[in-house]
N, C-alpha and C. Protein backbone atom coordinates (compact mmCIF):
# COMPACT_ATOMS: atom_id res chain seq x y z
N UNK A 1 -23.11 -21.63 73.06
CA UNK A 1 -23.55 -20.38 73.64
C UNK A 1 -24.79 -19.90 72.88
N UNK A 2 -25.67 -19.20 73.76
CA UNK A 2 -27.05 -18.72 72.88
C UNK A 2 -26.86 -17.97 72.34
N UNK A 3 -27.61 -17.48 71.41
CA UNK A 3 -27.73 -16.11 70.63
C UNK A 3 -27.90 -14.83 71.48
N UNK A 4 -28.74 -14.52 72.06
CA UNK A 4 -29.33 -13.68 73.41
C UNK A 4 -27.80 -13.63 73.95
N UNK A 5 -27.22 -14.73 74.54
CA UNK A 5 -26.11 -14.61 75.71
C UNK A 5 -24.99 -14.17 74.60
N UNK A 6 -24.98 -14.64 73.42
CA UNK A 6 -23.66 -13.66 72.87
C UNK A 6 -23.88 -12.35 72.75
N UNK A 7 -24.92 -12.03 72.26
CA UNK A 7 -25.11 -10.47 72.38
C UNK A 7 -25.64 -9.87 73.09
N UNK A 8 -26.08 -9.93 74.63
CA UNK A 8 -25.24 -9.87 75.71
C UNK A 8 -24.27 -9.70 76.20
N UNK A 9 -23.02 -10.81 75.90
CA UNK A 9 -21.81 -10.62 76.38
C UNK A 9 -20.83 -9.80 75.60
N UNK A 10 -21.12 -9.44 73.94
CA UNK A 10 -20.29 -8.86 73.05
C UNK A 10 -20.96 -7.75 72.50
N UNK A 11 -22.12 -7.78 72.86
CA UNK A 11 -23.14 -6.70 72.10
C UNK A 11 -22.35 -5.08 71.57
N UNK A 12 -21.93 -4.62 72.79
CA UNK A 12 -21.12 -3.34 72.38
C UNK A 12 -20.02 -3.48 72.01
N UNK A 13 -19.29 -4.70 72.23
CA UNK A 13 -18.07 -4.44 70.79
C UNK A 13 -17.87 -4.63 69.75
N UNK A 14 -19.34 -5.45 69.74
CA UNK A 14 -19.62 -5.61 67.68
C UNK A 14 -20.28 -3.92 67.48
N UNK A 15 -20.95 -3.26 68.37
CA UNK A 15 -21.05 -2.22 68.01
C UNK A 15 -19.98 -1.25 67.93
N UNK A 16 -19.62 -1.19 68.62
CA UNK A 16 -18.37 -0.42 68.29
C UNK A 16 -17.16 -0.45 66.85
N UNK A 17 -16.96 -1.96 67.15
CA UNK A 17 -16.45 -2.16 66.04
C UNK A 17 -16.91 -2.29 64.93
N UNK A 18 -18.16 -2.59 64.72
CA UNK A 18 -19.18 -3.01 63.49
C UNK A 18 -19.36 -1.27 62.68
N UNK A 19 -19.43 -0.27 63.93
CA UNK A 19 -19.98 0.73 63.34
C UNK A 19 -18.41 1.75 62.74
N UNK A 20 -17.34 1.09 62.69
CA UNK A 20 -16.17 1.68 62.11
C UNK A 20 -15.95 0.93 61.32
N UNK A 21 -16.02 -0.21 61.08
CA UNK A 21 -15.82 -1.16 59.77
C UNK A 21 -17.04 -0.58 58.91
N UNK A 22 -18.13 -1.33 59.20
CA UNK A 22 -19.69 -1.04 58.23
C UNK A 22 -20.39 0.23 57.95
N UNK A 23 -20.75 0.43 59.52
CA UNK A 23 -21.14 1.30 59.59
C UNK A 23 -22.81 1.89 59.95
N UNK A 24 -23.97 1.89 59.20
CA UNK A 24 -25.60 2.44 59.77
C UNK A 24 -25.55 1.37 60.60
N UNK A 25 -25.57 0.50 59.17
CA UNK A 25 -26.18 -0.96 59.93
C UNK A 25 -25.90 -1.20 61.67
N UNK A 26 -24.39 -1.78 61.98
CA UNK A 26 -24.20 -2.04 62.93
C UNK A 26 -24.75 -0.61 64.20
N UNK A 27 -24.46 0.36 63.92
CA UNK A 27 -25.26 1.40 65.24
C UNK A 27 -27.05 1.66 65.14
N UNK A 28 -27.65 0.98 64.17
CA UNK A 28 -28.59 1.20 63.90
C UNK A 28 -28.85 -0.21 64.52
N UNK A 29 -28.07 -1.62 64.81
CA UNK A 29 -28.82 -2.70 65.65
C UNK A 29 -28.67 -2.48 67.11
N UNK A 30 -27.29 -1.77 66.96
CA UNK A 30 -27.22 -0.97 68.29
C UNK A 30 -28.70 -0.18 68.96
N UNK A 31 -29.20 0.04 68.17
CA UNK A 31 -30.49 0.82 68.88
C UNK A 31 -31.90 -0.18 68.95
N UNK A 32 -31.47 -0.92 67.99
CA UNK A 32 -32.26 -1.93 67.86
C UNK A 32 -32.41 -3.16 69.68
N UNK A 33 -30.78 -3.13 70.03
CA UNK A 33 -31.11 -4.37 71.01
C UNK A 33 -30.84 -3.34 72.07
N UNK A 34 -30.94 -1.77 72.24
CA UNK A 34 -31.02 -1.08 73.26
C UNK A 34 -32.39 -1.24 73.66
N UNK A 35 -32.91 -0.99 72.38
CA UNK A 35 -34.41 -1.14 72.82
C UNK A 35 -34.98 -2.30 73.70
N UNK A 36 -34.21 -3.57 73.31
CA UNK A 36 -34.63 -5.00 73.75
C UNK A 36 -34.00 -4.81 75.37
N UNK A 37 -33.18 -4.09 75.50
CA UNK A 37 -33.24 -3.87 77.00
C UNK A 37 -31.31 -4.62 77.20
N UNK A 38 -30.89 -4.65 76.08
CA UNK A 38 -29.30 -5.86 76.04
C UNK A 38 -28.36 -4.84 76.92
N UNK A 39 -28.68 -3.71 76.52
CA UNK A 39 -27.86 -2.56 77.06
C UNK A 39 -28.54 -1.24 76.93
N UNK A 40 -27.60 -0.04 77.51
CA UNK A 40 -28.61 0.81 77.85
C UNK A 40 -28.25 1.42 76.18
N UNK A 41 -29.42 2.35 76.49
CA UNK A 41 -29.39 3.19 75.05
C UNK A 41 -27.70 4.16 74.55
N UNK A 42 -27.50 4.45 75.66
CA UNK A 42 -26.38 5.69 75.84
C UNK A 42 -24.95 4.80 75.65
N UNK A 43 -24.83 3.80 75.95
CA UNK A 43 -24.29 2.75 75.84
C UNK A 43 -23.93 2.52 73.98
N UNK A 44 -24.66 2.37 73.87
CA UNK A 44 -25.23 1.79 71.94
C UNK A 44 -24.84 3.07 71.67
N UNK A 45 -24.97 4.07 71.60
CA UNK A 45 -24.88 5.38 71.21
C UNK A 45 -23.59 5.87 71.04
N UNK A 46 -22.87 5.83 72.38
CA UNK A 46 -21.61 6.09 72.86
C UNK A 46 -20.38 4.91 71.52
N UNK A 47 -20.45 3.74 71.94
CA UNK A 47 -20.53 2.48 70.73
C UNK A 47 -20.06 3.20 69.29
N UNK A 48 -21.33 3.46 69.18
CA UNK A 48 -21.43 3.39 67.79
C UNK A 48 -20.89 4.67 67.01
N UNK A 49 -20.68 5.98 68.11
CA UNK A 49 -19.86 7.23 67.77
C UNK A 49 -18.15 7.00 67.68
N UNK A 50 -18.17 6.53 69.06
CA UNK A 50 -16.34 6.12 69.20
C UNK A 50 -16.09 4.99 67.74
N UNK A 51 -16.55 3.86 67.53
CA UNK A 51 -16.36 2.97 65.89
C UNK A 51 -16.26 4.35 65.19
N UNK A 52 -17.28 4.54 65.06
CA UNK A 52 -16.94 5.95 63.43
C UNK A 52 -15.74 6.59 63.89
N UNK A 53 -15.87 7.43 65.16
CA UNK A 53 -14.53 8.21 65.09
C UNK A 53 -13.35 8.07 64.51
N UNK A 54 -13.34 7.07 65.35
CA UNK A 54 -11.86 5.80 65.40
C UNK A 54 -11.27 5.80 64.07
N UNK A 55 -12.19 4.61 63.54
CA UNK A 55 -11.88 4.99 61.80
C UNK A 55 -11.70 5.68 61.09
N UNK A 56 -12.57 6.83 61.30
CA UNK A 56 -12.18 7.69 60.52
C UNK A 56 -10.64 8.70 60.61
N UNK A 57 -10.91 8.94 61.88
CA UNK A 57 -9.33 9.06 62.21
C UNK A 57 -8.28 8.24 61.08
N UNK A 58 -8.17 7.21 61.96
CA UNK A 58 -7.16 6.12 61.18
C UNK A 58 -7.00 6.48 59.64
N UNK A 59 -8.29 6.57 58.62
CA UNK A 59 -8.27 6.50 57.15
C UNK A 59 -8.04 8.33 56.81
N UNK A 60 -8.34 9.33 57.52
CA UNK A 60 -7.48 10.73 57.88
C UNK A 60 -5.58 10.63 58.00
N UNK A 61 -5.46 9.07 58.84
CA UNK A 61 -3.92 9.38 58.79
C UNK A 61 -3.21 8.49 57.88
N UNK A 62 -3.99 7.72 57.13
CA UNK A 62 -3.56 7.02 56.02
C UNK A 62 -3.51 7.75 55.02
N UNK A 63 -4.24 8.65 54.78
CA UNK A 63 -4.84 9.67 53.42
C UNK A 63 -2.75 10.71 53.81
N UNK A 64 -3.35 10.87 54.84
CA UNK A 64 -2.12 12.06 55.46
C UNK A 64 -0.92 11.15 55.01
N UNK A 65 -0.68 9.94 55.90
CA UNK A 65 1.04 10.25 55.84
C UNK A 65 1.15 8.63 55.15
N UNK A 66 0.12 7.40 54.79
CA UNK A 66 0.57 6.67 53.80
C UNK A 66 0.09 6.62 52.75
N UNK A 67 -0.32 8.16 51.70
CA UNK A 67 -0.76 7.85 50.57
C UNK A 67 -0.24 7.09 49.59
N UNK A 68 0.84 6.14 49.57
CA UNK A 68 1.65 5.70 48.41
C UNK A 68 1.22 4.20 48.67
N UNK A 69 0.40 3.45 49.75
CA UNK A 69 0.09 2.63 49.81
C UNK A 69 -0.85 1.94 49.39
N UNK A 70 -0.95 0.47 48.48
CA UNK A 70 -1.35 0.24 47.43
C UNK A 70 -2.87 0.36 47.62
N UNK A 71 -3.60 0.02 49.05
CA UNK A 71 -5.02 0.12 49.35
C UNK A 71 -5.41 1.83 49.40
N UNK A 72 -4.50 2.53 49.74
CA UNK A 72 -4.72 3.88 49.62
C UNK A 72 -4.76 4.85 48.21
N UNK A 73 -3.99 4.09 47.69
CA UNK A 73 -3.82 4.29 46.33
C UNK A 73 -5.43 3.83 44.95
N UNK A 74 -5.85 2.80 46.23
CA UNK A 74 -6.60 2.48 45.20
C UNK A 74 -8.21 2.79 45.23
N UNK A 75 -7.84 3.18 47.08
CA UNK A 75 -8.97 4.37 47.17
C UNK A 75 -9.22 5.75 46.81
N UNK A 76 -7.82 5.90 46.46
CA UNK A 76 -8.18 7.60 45.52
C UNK A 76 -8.19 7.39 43.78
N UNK A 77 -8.40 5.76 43.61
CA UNK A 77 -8.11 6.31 41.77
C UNK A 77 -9.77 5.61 42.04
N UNK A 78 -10.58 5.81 43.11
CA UNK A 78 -12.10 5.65 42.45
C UNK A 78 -12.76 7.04 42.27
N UNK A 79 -13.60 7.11 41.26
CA UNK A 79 -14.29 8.33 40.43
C UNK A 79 -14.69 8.96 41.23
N UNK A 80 -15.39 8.49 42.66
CA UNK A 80 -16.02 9.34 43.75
C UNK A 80 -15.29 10.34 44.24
N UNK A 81 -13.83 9.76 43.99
CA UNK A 81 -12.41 10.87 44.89
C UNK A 81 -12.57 11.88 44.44
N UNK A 82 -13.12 12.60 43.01
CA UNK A 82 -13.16 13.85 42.08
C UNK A 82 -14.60 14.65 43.09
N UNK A 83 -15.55 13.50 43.01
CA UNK A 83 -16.58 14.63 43.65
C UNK A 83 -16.71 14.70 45.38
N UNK A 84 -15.21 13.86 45.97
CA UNK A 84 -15.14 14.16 47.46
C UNK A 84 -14.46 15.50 47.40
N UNK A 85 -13.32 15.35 46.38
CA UNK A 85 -12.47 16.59 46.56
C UNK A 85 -13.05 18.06 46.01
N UNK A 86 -14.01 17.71 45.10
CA UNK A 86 -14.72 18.90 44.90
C UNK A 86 -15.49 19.46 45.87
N UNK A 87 -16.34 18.46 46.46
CA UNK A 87 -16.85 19.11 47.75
C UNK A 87 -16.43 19.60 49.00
N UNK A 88 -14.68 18.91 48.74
CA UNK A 88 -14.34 19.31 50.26
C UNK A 88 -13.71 20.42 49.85
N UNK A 89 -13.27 20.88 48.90
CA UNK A 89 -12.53 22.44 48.42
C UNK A 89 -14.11 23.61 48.40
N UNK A 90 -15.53 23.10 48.07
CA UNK A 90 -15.83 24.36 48.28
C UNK A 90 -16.57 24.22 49.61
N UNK A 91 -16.96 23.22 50.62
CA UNK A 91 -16.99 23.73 51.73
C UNK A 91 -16.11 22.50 52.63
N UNK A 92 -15.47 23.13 53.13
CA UNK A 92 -14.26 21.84 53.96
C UNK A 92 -15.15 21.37 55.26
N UNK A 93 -15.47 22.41 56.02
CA UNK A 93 -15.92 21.97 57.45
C UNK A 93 -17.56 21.25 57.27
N UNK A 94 -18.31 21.87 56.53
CA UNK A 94 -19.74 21.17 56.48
C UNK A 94 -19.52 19.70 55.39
N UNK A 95 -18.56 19.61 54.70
CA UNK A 95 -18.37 18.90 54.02
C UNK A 95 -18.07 17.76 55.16
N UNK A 96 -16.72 17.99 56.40
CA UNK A 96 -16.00 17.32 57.32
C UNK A 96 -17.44 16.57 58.31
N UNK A 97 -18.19 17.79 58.36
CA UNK A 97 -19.26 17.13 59.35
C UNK A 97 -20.37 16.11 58.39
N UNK A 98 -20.68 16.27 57.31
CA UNK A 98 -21.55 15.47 56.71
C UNK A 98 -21.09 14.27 55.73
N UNK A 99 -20.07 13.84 55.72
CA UNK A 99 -19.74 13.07 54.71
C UNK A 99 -19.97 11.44 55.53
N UNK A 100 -20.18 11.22 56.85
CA UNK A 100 -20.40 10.12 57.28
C UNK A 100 -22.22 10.09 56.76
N UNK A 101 -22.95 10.90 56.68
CA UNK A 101 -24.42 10.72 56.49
C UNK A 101 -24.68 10.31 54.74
N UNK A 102 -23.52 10.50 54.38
CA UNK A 102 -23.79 10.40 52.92
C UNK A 102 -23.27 8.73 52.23
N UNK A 103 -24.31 7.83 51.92
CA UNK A 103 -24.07 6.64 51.50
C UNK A 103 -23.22 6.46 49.90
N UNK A 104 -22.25 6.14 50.02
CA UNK A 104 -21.35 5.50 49.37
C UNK A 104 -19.74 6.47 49.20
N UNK A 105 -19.35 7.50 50.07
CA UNK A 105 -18.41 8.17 50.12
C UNK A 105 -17.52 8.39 51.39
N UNK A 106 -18.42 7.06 52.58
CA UNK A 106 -17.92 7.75 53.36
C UNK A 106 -16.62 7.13 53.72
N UNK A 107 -16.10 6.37 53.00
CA UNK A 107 -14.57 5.51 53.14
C UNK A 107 -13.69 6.25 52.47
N UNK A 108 -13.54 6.81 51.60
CA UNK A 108 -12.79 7.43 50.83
C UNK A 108 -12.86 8.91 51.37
N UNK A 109 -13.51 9.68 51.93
CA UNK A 109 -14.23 10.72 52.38
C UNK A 109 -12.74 11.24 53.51
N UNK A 110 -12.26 10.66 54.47
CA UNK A 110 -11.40 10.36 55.22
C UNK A 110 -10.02 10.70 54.55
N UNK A 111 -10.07 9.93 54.11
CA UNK A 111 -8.71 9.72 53.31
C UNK A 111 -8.59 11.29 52.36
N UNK A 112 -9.43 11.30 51.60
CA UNK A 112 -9.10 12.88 50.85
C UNK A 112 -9.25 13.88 51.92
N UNK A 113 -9.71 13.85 53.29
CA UNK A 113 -9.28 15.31 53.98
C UNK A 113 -7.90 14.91 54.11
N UNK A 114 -7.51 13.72 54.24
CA UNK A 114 -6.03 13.90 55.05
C UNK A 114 -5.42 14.03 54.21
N UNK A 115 -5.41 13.69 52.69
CA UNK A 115 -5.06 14.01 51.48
C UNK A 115 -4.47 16.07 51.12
N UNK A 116 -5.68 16.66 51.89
CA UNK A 116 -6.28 17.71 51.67
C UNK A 116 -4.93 19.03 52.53
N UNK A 117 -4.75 19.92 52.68
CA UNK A 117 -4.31 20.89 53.91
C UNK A 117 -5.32 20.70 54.90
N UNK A 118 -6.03 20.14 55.17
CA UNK A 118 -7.20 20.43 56.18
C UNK A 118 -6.08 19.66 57.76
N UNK A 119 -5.84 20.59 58.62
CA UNK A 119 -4.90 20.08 59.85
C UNK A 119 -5.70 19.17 60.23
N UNK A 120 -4.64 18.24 60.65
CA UNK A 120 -5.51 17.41 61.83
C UNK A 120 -6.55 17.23 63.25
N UNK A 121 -5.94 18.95 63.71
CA UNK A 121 -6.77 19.54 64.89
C UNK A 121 -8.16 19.71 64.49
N UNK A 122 -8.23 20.23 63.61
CA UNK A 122 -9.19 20.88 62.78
C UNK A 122 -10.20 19.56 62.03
N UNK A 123 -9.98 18.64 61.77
CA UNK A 123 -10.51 17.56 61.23
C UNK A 123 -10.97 17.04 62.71
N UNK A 124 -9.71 16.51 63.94
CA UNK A 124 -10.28 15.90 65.20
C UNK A 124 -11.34 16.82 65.46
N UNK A 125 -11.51 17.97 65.52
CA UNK A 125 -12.27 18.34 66.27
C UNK A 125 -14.10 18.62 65.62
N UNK A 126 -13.73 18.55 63.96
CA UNK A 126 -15.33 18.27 63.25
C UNK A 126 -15.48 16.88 63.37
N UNK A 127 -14.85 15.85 63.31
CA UNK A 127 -15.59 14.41 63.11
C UNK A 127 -15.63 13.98 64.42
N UNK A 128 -15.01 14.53 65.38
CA UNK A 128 -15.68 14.10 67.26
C UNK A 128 -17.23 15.03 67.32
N UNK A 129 -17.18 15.85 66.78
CA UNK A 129 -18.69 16.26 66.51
C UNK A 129 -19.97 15.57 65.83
N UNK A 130 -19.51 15.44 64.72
CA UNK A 130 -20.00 14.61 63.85
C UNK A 130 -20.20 13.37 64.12
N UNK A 131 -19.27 12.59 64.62
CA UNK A 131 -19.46 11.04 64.84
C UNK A 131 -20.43 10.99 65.96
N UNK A 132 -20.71 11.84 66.80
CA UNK A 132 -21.12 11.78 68.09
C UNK A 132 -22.36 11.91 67.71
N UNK A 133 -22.74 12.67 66.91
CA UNK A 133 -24.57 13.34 66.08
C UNK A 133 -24.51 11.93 65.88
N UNK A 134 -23.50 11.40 64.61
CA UNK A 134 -24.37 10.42 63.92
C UNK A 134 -24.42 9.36 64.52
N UNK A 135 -23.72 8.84 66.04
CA UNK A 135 -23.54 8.03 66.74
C UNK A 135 -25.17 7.88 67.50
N UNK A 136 -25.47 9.01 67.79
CA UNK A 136 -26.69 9.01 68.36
C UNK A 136 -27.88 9.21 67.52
N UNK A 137 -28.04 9.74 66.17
CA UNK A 137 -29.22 9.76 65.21
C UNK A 137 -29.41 8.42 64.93
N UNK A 138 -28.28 7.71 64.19
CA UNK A 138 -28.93 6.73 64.02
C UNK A 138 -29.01 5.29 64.88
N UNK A 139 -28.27 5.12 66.03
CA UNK A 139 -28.91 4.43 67.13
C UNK A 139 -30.24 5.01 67.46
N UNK A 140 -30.82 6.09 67.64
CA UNK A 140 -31.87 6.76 67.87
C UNK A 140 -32.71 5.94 66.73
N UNK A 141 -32.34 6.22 65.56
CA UNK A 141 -33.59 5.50 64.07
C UNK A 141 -33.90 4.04 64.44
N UNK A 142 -32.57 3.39 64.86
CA UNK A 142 -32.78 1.24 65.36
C UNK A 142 -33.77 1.75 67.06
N UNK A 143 -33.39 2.43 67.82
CA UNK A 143 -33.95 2.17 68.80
C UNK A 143 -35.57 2.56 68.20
N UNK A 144 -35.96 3.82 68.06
CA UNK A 144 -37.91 3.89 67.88
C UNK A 144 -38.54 2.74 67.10
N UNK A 145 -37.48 2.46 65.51
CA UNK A 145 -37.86 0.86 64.70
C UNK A 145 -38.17 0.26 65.66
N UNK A 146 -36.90 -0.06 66.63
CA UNK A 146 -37.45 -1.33 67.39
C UNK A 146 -38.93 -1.21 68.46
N UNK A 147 -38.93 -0.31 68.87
CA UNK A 147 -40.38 0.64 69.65
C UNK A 147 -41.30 0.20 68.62
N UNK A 148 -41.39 0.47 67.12
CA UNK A 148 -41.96 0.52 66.08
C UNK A 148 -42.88 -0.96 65.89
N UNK A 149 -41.58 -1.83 65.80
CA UNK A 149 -41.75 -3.45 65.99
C UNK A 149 -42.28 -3.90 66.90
N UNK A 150 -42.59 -3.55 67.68
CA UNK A 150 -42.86 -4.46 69.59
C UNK A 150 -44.44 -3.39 69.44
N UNK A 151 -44.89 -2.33 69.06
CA UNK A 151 -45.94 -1.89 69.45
C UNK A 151 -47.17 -2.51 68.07
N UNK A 152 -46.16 -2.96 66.80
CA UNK A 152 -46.86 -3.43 65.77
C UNK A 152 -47.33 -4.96 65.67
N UNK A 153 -46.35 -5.06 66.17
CA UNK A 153 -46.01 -6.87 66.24
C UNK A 153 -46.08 -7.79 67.97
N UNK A 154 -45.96 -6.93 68.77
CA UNK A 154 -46.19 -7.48 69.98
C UNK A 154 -44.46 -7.91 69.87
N UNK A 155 -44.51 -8.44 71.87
CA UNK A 155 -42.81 -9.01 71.81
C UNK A 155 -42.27 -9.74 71.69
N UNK A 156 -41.28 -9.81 70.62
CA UNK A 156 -40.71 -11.18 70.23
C UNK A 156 -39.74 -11.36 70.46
N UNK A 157 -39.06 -12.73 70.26
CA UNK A 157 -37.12 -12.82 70.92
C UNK A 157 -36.13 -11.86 70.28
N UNK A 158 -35.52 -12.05 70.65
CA UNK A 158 -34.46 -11.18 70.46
C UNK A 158 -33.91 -11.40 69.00
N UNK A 159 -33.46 -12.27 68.71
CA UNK A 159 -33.14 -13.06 67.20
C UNK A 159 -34.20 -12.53 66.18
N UNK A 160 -35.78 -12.48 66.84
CA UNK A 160 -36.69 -12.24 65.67
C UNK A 160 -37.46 -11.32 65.38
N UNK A 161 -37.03 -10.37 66.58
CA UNK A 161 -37.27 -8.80 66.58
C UNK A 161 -36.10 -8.31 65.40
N UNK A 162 -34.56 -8.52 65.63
CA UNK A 162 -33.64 -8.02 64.79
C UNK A 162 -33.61 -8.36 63.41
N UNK A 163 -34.63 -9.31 63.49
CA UNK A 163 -34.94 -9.50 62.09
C UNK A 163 -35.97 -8.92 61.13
N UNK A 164 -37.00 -8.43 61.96
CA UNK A 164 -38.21 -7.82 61.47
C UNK A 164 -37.92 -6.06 61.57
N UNK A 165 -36.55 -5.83 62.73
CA UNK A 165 -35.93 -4.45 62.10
C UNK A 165 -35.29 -4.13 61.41
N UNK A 166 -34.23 -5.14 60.96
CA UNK A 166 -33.78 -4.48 60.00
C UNK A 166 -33.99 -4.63 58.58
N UNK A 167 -34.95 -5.45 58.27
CA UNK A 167 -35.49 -5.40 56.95
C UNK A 167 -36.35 -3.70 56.33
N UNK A 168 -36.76 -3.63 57.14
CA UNK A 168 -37.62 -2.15 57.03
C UNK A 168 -36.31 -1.24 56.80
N UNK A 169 -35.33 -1.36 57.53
CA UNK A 169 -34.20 -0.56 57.51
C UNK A 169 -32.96 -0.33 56.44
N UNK A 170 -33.20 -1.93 56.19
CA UNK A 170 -32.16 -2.22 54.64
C UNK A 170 -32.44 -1.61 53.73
N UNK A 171 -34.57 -1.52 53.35
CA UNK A 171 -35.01 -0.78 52.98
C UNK A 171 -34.97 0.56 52.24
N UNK A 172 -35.08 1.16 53.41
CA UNK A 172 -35.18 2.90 53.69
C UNK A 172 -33.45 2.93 53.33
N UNK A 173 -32.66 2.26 53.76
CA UNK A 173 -31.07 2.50 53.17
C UNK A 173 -30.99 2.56 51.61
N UNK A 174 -31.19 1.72 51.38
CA UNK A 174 -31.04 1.31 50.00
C UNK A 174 -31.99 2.33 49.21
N UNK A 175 -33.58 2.95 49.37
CA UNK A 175 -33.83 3.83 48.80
C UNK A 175 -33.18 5.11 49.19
N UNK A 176 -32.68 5.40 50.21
CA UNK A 176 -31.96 6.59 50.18
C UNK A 176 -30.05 6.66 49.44
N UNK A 177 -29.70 5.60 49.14
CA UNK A 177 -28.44 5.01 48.34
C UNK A 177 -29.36 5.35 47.33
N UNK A 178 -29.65 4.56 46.41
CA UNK A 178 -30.91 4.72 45.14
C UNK A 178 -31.19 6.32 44.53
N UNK A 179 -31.81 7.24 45.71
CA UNK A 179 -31.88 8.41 45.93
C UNK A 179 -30.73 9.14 45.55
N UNK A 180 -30.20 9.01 46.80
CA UNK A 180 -28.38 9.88 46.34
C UNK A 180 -27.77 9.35 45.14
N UNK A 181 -27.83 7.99 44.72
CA UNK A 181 -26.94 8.06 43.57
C UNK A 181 -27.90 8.70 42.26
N UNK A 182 -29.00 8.57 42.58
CA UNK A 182 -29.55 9.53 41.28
C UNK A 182 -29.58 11.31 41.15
N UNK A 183 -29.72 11.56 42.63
CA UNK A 183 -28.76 12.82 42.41
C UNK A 183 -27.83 12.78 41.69
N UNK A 184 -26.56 12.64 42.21
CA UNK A 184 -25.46 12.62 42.14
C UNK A 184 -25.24 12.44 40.39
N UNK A 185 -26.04 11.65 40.00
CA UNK A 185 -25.96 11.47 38.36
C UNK A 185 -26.76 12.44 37.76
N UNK A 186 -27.66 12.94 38.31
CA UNK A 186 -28.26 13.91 37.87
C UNK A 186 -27.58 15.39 37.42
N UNK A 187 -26.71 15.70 38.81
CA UNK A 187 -26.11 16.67 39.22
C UNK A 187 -25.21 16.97 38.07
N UNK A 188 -24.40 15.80 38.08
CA UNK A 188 -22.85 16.00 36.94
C UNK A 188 -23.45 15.63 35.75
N UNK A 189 -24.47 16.01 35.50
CA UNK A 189 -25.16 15.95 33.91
C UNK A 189 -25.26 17.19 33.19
N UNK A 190 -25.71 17.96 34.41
CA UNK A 190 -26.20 19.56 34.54
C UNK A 190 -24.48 20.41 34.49
């Protein structure tokens, strides 16, 4: 089978699923092969909100009702759990809506609301918000890249467009990871 025809035929359920396992990456190629025309944009978008939701849900009801479980367990004895729970005690709901935008907390992030009193109504109803923003911002960032690529570079296959986007993108991730973690070290210094 070709490359093109698999993602084609699977395109939105590696997005979907890619973007609840991984996460930018996968809704950010999502915008990437919207652009190439594989599927529609709203499509990729839609994708890549329902993956986040999903998950996060799920690691909300693991935090909630199997904290004694050894993978759960071993997501709250990492150091980050101190400055999720600090942030989610002094603001819960802006905390609930932004913790998927924030690189390296957002797995554990889940798990300490459900950890937390924060109800479940109350959690469904900030991260169906939230997932949906970030479902569409950053498919929105892969789709213009890819606009970005095709008006810089002229049009190339499909295989070698996704390659020339997401390098720029690994990029800009990794300095904004880089970024936040030097906050973040900065912060608890002070």
């Amino acid at each position: 089978m070709a490359f093109e025809q698999f993602v084609t035929d699977y395109g939105i359920a590696a997005v979907l699923i890619g973007s609840g396992v991984e996460g930018e990456t996968m809704a950010f190629l999502g915008g990437v092969l919207a652009h190439k025309g594989v599927f529609p944009y709203w499509q990729a978008a839609v994708a890549a909100a329902v993956g986040s939701f999903l998950a996060d849900q799920i690691l909300f009801y693991l935090g909630r009702y199997a904290s004694g479980v050894k993978a759960v367990k071993r997501l709250t004895a990492k150091p980050a759990m101190t400055r999720v729970t600090s942030w989610l005690e002094k603001h819960p709901n802006a905390f609930i809506f932004c913790f998927r935008f924030v690189y390296g907390i957002r797995t554990i992030s889940p798990v300490a609301i459900g950890l937390s009193s924060i109800s479940p109504l109350r959690f469904f109803a900030i991260n169906l918000i939230s997932a949906a923003t970030w479902g569409t911002v950053i498919t929105a960032v892969g789709y213009g890249l890819g606009q970005a690529v095709e008006t810089l570079i002229g049009r190339l296959g499909l295989g070698h467009h996704m390659a020339v986007a997401i390098i720029p993108a690994l990029v800009i991730i990794a300095a904004i990871a880089f970024g936040a973690h030097h906050y973040i070290r900065s912060s608890e210094k002070t």
